[in-house]
C-alpha atoms as a PDB file:
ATOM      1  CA  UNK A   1      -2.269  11.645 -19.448  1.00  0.00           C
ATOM      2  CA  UNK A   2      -3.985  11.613 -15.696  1.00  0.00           C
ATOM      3  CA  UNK A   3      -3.641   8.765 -13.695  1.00  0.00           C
ATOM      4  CA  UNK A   4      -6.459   6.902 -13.817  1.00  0.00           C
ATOM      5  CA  UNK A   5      -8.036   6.165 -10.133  1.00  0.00           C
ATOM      6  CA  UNK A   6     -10.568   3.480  -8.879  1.00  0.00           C
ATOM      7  CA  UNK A   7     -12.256   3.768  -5.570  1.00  0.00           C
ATOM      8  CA  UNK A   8     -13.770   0.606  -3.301  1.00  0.00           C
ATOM      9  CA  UNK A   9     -15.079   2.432  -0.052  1.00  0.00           C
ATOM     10  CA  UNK A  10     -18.823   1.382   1.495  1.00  0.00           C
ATOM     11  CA  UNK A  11     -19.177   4.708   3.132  1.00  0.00           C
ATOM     12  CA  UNK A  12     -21.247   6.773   0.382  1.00  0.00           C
ATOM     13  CA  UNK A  13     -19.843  10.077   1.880  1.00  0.00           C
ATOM     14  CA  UNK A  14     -15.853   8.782   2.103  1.00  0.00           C
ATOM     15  CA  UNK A  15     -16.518   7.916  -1.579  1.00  0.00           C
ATOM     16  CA  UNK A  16     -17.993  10.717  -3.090  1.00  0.00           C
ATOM     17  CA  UNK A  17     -15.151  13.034  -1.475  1.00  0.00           C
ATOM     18  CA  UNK A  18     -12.644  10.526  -2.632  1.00  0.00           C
ATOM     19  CA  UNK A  19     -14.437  11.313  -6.653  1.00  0.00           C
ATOM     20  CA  UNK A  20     -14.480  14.925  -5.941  1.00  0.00           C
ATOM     21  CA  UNK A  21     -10.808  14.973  -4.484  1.00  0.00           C
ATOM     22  CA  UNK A  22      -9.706  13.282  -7.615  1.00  0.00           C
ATOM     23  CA  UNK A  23     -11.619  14.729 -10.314  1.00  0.00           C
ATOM     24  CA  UNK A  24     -10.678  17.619  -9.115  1.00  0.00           C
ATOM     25  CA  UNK A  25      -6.637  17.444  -8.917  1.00  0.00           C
ATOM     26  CA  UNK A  26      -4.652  18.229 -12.442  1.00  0.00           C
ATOM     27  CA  UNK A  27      -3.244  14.986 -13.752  1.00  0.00           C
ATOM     28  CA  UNK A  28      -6.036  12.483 -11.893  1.00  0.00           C
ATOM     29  CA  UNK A  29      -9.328  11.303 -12.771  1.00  0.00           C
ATOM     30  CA  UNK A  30     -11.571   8.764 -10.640  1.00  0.00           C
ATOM     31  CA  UNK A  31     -12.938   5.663 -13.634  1.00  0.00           C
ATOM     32  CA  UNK A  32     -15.103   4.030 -10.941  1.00  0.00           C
ATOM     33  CA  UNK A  33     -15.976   4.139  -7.464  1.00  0.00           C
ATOM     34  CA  UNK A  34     -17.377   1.318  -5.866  1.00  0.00           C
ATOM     35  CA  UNK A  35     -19.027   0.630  -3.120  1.00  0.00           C
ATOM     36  CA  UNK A  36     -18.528  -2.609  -2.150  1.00  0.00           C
ATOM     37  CA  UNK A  37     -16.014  -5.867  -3.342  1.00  0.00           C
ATOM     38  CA  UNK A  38     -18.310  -7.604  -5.436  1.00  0.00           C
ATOM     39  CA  UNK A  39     -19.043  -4.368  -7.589  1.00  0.00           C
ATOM     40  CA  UNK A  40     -15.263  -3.439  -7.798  1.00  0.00           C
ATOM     41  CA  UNK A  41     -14.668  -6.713  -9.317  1.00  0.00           C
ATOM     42  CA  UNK A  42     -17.302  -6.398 -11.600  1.00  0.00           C
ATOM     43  CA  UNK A  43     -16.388  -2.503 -12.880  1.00  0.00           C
ATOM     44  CA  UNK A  44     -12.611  -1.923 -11.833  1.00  0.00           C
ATOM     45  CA  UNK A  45     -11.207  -5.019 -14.238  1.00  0.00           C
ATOM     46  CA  UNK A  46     -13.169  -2.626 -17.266  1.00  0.00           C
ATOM     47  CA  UNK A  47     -12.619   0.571 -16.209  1.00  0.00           C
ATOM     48  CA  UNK A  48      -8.658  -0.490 -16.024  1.00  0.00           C
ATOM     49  CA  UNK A  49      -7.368   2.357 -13.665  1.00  0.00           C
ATOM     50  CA  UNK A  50      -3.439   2.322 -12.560  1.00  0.00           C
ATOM     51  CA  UNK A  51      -4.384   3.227  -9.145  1.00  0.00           C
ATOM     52  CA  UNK A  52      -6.961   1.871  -6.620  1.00  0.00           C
ATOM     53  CA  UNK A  53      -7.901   3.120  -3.301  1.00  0.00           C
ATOM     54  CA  UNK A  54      -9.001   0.519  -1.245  1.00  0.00           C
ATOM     55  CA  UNK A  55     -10.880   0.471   2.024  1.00  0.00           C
ATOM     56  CA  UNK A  56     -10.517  -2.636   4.192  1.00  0.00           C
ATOM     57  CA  UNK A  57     -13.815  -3.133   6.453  1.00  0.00           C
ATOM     58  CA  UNK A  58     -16.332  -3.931   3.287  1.00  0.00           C
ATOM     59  CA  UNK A  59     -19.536  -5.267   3.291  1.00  0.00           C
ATOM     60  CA  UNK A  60     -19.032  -9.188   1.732  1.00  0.00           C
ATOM     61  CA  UNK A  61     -16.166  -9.822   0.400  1.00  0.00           C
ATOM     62  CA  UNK A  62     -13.192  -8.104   2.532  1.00  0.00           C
ATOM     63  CA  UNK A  63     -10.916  -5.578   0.846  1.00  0.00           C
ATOM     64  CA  UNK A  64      -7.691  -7.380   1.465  1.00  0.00           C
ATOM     65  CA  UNK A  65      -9.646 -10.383  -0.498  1.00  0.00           C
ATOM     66  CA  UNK A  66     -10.832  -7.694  -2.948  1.00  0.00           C
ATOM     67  CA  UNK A  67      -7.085  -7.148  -3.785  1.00  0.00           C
ATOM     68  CA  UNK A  68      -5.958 -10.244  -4.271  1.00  0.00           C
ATOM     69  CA  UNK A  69      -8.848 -11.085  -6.760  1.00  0.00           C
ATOM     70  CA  UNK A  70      -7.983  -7.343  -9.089  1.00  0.00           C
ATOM     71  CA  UNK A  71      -4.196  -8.053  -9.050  1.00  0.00           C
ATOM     72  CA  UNK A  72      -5.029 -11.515 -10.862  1.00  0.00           C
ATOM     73  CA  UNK A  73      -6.628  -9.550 -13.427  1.00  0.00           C
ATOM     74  CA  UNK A  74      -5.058  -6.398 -13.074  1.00  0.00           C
ATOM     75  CA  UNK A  75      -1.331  -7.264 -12.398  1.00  0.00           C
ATOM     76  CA  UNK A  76       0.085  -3.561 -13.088  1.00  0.00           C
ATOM     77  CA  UNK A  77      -2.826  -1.542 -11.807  1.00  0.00           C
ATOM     78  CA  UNK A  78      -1.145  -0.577  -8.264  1.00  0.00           C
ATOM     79  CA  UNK A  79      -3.452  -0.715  -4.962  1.00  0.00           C
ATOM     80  CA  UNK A  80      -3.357   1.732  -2.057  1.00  0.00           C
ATOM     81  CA  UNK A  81      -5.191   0.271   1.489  1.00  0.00           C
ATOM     82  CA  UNK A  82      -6.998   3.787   2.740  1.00  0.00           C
ATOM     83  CA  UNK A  83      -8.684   3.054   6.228  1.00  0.00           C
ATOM     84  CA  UNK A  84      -8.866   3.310   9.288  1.00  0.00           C
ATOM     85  CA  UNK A  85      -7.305  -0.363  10.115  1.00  0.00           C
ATOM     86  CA  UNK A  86      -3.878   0.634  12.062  1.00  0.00           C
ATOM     87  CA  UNK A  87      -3.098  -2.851  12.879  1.00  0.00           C
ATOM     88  CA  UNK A  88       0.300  -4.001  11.431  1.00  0.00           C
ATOM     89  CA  UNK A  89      -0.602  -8.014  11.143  1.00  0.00           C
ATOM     90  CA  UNK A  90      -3.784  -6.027   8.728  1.00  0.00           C
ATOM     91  CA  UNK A  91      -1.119  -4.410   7.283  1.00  0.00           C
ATOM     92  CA  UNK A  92       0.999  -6.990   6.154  1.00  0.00           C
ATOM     93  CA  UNK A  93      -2.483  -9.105   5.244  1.00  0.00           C
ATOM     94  CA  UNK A  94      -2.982  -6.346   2.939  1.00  0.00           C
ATOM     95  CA  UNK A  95       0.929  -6.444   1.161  1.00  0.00           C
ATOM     96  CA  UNK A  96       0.806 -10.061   1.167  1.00  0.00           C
ATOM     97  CA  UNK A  97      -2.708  -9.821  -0.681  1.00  0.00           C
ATOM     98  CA  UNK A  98      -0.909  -7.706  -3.695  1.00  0.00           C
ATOM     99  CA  UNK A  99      -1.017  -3.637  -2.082  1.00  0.00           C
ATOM    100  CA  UNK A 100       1.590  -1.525  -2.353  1.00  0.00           C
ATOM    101  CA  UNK A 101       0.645   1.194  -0.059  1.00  0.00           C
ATOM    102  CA  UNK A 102      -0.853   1.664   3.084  1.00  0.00           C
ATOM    103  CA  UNK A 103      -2.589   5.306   4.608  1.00  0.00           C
ATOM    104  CA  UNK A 104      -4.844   5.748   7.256  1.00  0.00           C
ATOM    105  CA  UNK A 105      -8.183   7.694   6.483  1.00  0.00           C
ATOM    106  CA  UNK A 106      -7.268  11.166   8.600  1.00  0.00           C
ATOM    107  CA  UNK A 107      -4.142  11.378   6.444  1.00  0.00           C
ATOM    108  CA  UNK A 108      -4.923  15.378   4.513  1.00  0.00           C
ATOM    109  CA  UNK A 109      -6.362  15.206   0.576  1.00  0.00           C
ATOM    110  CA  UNK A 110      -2.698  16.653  -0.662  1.00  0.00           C
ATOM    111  CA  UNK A 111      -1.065  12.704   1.297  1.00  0.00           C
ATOM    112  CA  UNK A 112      -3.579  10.643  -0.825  1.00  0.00           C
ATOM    113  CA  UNK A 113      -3.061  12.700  -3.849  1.00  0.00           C
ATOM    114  CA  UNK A 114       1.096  12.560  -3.061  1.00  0.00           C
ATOM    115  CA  UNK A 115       0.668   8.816  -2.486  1.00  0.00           C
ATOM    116  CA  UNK A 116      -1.471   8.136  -5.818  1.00  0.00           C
ATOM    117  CA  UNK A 117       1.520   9.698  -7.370  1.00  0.00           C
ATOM    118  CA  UNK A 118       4.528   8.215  -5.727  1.00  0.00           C
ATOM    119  CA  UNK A 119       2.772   4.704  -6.306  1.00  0.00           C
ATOM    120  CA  UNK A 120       2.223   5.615  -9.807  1.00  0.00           C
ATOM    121  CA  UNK A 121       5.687   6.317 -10.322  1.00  0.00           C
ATOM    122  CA  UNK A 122       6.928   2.729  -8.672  1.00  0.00           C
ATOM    123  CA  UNK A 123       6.934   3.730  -5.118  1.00  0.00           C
ATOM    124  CA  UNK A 124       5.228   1.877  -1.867  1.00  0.00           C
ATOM    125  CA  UNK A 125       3.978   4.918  -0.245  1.00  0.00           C
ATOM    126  CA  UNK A 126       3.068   4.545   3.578  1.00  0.00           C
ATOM    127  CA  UNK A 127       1.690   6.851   6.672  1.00  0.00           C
ATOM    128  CA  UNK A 128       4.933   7.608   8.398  1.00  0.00           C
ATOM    129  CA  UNK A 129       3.336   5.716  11.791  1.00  0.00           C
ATOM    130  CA  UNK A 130       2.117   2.738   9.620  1.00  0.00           C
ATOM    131  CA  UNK A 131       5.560   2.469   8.128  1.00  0.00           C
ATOM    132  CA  UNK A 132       7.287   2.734  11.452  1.00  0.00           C
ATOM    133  CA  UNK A 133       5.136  -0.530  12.725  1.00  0.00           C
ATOM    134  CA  UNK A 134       6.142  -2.089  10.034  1.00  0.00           C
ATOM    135  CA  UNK A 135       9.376  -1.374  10.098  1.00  0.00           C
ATOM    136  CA  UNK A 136      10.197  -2.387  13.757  1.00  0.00           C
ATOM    137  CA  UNK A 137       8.438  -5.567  13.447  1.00  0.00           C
ATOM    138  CA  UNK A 138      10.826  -6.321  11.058  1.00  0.00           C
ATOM    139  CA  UNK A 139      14.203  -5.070  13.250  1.00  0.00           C
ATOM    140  CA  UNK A 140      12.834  -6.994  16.206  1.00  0.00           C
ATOM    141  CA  UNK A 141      12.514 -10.168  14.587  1.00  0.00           C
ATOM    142  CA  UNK A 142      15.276 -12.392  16.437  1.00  0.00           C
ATOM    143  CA  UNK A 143      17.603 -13.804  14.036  1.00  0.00           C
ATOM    144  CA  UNK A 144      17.495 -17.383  12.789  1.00  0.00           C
ATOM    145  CA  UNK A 145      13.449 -17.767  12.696  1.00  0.00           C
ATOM    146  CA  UNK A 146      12.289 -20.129  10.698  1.00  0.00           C
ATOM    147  CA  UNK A 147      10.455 -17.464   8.144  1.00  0.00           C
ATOM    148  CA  UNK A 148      12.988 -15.246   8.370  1.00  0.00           C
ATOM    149  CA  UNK A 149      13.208 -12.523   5.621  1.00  0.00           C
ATOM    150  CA  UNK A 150      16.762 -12.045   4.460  1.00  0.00           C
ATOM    151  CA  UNK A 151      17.378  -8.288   3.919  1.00  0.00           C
ATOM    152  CA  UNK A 152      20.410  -6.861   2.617  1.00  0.00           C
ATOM    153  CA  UNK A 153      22.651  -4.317   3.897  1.00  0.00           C
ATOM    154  CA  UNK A 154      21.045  -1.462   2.024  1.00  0.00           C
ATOM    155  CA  UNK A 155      17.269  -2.535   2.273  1.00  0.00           C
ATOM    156  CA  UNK A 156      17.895  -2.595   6.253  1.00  0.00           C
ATOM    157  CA  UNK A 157      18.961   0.943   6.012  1.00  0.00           C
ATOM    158  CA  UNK A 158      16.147   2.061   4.176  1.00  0.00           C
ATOM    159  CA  UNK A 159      14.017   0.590   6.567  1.00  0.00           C
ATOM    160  CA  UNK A 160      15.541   2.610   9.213  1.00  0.00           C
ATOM    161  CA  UNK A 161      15.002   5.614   7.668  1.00  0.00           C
ATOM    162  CA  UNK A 162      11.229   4.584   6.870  1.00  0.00           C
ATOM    163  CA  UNK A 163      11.031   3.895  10.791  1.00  0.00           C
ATOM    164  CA  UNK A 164      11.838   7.650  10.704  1.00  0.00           C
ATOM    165  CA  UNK A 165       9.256   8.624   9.310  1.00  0.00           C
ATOM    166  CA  UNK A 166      11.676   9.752   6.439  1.00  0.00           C
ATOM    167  CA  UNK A 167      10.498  10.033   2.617  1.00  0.00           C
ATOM    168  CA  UNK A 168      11.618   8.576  -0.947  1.00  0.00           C
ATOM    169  CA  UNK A 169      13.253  12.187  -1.597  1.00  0.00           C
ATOM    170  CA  UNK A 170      14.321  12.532   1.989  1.00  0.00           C
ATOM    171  CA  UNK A 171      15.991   8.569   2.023  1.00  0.00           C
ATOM    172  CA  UNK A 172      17.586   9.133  -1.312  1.00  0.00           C
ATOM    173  CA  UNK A 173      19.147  12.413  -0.337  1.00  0.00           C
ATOM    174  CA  UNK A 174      20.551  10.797   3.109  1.00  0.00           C
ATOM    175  CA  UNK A 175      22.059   8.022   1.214  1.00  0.00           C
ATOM    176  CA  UNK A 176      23.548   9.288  -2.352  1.00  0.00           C
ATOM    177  CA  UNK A 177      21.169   7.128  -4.524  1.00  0.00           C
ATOM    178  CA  UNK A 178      18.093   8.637  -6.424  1.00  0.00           C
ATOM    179  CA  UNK A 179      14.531   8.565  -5.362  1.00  0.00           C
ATOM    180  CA  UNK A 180      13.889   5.970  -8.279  1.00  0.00           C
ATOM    181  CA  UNK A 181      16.342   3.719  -6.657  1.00  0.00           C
ATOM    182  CA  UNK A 182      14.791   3.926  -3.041  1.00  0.00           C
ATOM    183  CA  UNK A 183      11.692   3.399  -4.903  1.00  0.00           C
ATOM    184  CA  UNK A 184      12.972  -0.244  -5.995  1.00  0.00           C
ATOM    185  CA  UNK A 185      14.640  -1.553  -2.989  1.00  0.00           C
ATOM    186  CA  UNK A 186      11.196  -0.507  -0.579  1.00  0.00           C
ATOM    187  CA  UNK A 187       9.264  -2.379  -3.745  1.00  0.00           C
ATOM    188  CA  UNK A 188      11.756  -5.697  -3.631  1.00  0.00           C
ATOM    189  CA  UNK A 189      11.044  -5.381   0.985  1.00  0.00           C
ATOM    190  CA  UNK A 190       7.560  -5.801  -0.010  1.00  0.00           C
ATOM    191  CA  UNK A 191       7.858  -8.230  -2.392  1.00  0.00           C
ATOM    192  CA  UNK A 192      10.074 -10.116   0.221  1.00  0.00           C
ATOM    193  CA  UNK A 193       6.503 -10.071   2.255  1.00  0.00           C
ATOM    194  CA  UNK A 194       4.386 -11.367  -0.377  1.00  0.00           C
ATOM    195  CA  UNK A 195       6.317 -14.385  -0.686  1.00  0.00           C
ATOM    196  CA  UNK A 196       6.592 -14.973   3.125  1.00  0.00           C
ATOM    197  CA  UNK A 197       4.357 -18.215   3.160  1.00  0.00           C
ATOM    198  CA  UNK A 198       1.137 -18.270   5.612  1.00  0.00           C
ATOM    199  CA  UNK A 199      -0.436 -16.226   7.922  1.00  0.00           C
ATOM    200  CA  UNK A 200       1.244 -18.484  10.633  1.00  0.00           C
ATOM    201  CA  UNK A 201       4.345 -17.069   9.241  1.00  0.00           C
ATOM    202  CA  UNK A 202       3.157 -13.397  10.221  1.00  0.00           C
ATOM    203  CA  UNK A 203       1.907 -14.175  13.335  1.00  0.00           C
ATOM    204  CA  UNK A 204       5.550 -15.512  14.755  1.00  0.00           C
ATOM    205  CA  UNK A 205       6.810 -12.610  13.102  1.00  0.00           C
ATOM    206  CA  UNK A 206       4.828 -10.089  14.588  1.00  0.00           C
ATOM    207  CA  UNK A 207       5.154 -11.944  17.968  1.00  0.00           C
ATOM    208  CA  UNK A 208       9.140 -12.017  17.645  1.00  0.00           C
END
């Protein structure tokens, strides 16, 4: 079975590689591309893909709106922000709104097919740079805040290997576990964000 793909990119060029990239890869195939967030919402809900690729700058309604409004309707169908937004508060907008992975738009076509892939399989891919922003907002937060996220032991190690730039493969082989099980404890960090109140919340985090 190939993993069915949905694209929501505004550029017509972006989106038409995107197809060809994925239409032309063994185990994908692209169901819809859209080009804009009130046509994904329209098409993506029928066309039912497991994978979305997801710009963020879209004419209307915003992709990290977009996101939230699928995963209502589409609560298994997994959501990867491509674009060329580097900015971490975006990127935590973006987990909070329901994504699970986050790659920048220069990333090579074997990364986007890799990350379509490791998402589909219960990962949270990320650019290694994106990750590491991530990451050390987290380790600088001072202890005690009043949003705090509670991490434990082994999800702060992960995340210090992520700040590495490190891989799934490359994180389970460092610490004895399997790739499967790195794949869960990066999915419950992220859930950790969704559930991290407001936007407020971010802000003092990202300040900390």
């Amino acid at each position: 079975m190939s993993i069915r793909v949905g694209i929501v990119e505004d550029d017509r060029s972006m989106r038409e590689n995107l197809a060809l990239l994925i239409d032309g890869a063994p185990g994908f195939s692209c169901v819809a591309a859209c080009a804009s967030g009130e046509e994904a919402l329209q098409r993506i809900p029928e066309a039912d893909p497991a994978v979305v690729l997801m710009d963020i700058h879209l004419p209307g309604i915003s992709g990290i709106e977009c996101v939230a409004r699928l995963r209502r309707v589409l609560p298994k169908t997994q959501v990867i922000m491509l674009t060329v937004e580097e900015d971490s508060e975006q990127v935590f907008e973006s987990l909070k709104a329901g994504a699970t992975g986050y790659l920048v738009k220069h990333v090579p076509p074997e990364e986007i097919l890799e990350a379509m892939a490791e998402v589909h399989r219960g990962g949270a891919p990320m650019s290694s740079h994106i990750a590491r922003q991530v990451v050390t907002a987290f380790l600088s937060r001072p202890a005690g805040g009043g949003a705090a996220v509670q991490l434990t032991p082994r999800e702060e190690g992960i995340l210090r290997l992520l700040a590495k730039g490190c891989r799934s493969k490359e994180i389970a082989d460092e610490l004895g576990i399997s790739a499967g099980t790195v794949n869960t404890h990066v999915r419950h960090i992220y859930e950790k964000l969704h559930v991290r109140s407001r936007a407020e919340a971010v802000a003092r985090f990202m300040s900390g």
